[in-house]
Protein backbone atom coordinates (compact mmCIF):
# COMPACT_ATOMS: atom_id res chain seq x y z
CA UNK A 1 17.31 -14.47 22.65
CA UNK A 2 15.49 -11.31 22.16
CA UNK A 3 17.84 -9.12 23.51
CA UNK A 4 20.56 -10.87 21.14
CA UNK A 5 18.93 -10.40 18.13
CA UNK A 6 18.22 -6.57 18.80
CA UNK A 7 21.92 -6.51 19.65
CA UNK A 8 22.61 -7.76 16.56
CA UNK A 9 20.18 -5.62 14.57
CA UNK A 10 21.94 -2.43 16.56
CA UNK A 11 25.25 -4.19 15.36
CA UNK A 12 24.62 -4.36 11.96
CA UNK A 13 22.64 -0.55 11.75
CA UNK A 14 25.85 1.11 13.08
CA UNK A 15 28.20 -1.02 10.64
CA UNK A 16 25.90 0.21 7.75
CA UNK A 17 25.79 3.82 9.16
CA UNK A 18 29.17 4.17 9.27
CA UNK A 19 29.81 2.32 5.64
CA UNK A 20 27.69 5.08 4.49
CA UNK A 21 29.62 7.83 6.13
CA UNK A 22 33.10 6.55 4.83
CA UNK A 23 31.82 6.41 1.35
CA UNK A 24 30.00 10.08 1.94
CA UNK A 25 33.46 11.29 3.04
CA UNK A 26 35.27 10.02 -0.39
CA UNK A 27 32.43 10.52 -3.18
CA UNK A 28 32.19 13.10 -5.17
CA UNK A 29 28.59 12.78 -5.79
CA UNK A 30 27.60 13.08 -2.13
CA UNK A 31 29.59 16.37 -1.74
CA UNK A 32 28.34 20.09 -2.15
CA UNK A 33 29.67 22.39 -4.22
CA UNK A 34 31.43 24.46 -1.64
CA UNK A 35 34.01 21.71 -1.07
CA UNK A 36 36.92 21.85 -3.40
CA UNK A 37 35.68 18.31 -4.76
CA UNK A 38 38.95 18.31 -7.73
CA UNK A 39 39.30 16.65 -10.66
CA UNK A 40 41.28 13.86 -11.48
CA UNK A 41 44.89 15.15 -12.96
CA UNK A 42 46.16 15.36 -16.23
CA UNK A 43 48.02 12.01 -17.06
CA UNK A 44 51.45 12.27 -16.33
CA UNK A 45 53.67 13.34 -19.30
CA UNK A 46 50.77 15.83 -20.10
CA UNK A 47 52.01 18.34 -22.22
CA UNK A 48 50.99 21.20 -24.80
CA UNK A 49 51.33 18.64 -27.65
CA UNK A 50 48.44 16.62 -26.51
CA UNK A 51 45.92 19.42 -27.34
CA UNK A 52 46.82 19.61 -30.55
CA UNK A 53 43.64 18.03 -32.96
CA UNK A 54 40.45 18.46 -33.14
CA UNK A 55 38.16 18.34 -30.17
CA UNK A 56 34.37 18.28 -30.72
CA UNK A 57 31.45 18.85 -27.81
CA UNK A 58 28.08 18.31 -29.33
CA UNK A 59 24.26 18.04 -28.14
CA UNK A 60 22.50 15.66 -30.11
CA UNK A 61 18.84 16.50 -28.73
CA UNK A 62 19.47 20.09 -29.70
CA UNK A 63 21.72 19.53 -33.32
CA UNK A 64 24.37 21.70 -31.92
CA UNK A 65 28.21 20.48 -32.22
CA UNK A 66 31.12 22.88 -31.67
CA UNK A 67 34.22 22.07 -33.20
CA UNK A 68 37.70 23.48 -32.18
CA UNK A 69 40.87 23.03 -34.31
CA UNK A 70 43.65 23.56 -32.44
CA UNK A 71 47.35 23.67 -34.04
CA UNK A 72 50.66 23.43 -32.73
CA UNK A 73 51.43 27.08 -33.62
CA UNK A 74 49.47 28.27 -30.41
CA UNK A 75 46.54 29.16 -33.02
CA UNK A 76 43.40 27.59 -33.05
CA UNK A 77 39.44 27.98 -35.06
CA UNK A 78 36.22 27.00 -33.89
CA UNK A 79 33.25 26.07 -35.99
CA UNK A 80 29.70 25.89 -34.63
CA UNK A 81 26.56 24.16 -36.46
CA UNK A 82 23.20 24.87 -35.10
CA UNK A 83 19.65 23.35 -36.22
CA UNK A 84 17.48 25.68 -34.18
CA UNK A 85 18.07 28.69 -34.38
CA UNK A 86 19.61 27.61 -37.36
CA UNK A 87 23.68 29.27 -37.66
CA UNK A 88 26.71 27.85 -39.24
CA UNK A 89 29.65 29.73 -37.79
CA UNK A 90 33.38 29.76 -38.78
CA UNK A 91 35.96 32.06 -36.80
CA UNK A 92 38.85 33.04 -37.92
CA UNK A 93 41.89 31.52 -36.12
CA UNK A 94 42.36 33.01 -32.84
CA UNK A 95 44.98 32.29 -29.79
CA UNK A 96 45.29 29.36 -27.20
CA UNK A 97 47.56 28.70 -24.56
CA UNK A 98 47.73 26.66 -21.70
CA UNK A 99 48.22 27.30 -17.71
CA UNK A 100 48.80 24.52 -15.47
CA UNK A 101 47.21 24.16 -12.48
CA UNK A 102 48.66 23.53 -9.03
CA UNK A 103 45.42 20.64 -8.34
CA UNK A 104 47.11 18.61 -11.59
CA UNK A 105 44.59 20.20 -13.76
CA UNK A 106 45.09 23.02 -16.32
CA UNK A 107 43.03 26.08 -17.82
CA UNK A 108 43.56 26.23 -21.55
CA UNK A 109 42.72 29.86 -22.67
CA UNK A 110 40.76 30.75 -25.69
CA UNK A 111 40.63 34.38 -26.95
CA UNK A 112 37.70 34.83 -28.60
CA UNK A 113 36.14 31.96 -28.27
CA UNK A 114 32.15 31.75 -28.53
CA UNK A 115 29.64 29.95 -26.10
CA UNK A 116 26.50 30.58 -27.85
CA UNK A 117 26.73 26.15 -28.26
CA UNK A 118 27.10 25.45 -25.00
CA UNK A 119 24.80 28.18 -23.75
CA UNK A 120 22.31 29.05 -26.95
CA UNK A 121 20.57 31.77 -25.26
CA UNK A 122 24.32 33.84 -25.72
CA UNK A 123 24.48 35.78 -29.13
CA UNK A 124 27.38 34.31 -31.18
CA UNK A 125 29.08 37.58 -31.33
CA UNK A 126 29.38 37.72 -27.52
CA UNK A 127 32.96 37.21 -26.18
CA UNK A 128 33.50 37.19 -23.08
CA UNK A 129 33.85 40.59 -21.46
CA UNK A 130 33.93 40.12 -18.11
CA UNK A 131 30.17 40.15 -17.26
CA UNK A 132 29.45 36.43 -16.67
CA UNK A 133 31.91 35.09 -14.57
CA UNK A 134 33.52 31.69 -15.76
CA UNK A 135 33.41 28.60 -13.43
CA UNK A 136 36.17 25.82 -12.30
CA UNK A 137 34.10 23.32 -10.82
CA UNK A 138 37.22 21.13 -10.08
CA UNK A 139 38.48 23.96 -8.02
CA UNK A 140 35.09 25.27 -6.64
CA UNK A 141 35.62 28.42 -7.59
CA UNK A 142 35.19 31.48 -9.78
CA UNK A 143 38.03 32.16 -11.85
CA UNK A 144 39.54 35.43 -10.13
CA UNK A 145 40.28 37.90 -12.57
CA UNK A 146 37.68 36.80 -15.42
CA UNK A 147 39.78 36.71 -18.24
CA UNK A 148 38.18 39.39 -20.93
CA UNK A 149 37.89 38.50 -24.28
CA UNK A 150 38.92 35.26 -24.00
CA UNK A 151 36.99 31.84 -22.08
CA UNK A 152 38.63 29.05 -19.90
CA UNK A 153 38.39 25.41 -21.00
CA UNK A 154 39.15 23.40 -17.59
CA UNK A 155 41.44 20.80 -18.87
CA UNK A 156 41.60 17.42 -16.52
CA UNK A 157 41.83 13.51 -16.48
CA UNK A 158 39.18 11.01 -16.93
CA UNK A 159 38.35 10.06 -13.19
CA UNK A 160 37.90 5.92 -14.77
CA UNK A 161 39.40 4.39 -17.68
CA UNK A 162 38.91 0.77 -19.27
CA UNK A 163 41.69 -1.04 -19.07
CA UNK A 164 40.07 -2.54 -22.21
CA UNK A 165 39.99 0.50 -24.41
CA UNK A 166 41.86 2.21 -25.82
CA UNK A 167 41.70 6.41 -25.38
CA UNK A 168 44.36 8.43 -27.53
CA UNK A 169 43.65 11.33 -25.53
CA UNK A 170 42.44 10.66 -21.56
CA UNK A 171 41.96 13.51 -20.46
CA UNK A 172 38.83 16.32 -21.68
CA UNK A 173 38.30 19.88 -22.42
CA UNK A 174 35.56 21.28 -20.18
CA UNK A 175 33.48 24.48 -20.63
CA UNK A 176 31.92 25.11 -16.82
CA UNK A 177 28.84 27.79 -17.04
CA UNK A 178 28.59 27.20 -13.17
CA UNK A 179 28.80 24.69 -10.60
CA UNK A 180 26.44 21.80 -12.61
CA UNK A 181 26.84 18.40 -13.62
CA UNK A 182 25.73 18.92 -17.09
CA UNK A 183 29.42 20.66 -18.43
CA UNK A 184 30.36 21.64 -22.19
CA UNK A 185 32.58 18.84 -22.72
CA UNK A 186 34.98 18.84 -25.57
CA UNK A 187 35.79 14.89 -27.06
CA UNK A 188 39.09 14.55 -28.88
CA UNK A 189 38.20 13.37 -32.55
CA UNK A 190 41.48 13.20 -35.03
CA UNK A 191 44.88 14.49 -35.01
């Protein structure tokens, strides 16, 4: 009877171990960042029209929301609010355009574009100029060249979506400043 029940326990330990392993092997969150983890796609039917609006990526604890306005014309303006240091910045209306990806995802390029929200330590007059290199986390990778004077939103799918809700736009615009979890993520607001 012993012996059964340690067979048993032996059983059920290698059944667990190797649940464990299988859902290791598909989870993102168990993975390191040298795998090419991906993102989910854009939603089929994706196309240049659905970044037109106004996309907002915000930090509450910190009163910082950034604010881009992006118009059909391949022209779009950011606007950044700050409580500490305290800035209210406008820019004038700069360039955009869009690269897709061969992963499903896309790069949607900014020239000009300020990070001083998502990174406040960054002077807002700093554009990019090839010294910091720019992240695709759903690539694992570095983008190779750095584009100078412009930065690289990530643009890719919402992994889960509620059947129940409704989302006019499912799919985000993502500011990487490395390989973290904690991304600049831009929210789709109003047409």
């Amino acid at each position: 009877m012993k012996k059964t029940r340690l067979s048993h326990f032996f059983l059920t330990l290698m059944l667990m171990v190797l649940c464990l392993v299988c859902f290791k092997c598909t989870s993102p969150f168990f993975q390191d960042d040298t795998t090419k983890r991906g993102c989910t796609p854009l939603p089929e039917g994706f196309s240049n029209a659905d970044l037109v609006g106004t996309w907002v990526a915000e930090s509450v604890t910190q009163g910082i929301t950034d604010t881009l306005i992006i118009r059909a014309d391949g022209a779009y303006k950011q606007v950044i609010h700050m409580k500490t240091p305290p800035l209210d910045y406008e820019g004038d209306w700069e360039q955009w355009w869009f690269e897709p990806r061969p992963n499903g995802t896309g790069y949607l390029h900014m020239q000009g574009m300020r990070k001083c929200a998502a990174n406040p330590e960054v002077s807002c007059e700093w554009i990019n100029d090839g010294s910091v290199p720019q992240a695709d986390a759903c690539e694992s990778k570095w983008m190779d060249p750095d584009p100078v004077g412009e930065s690289v939103l990530v643009v890719y799918g919402y992994s889960i979506l509620d059947p129940n809700e409704e989302i006019s736009r499912p799919f985000a615009l993502t500011l990487f400043r490395g390989f973290e979890s904690s991304s600049w993520r831009y929210i789709f607001m109003e047409p």
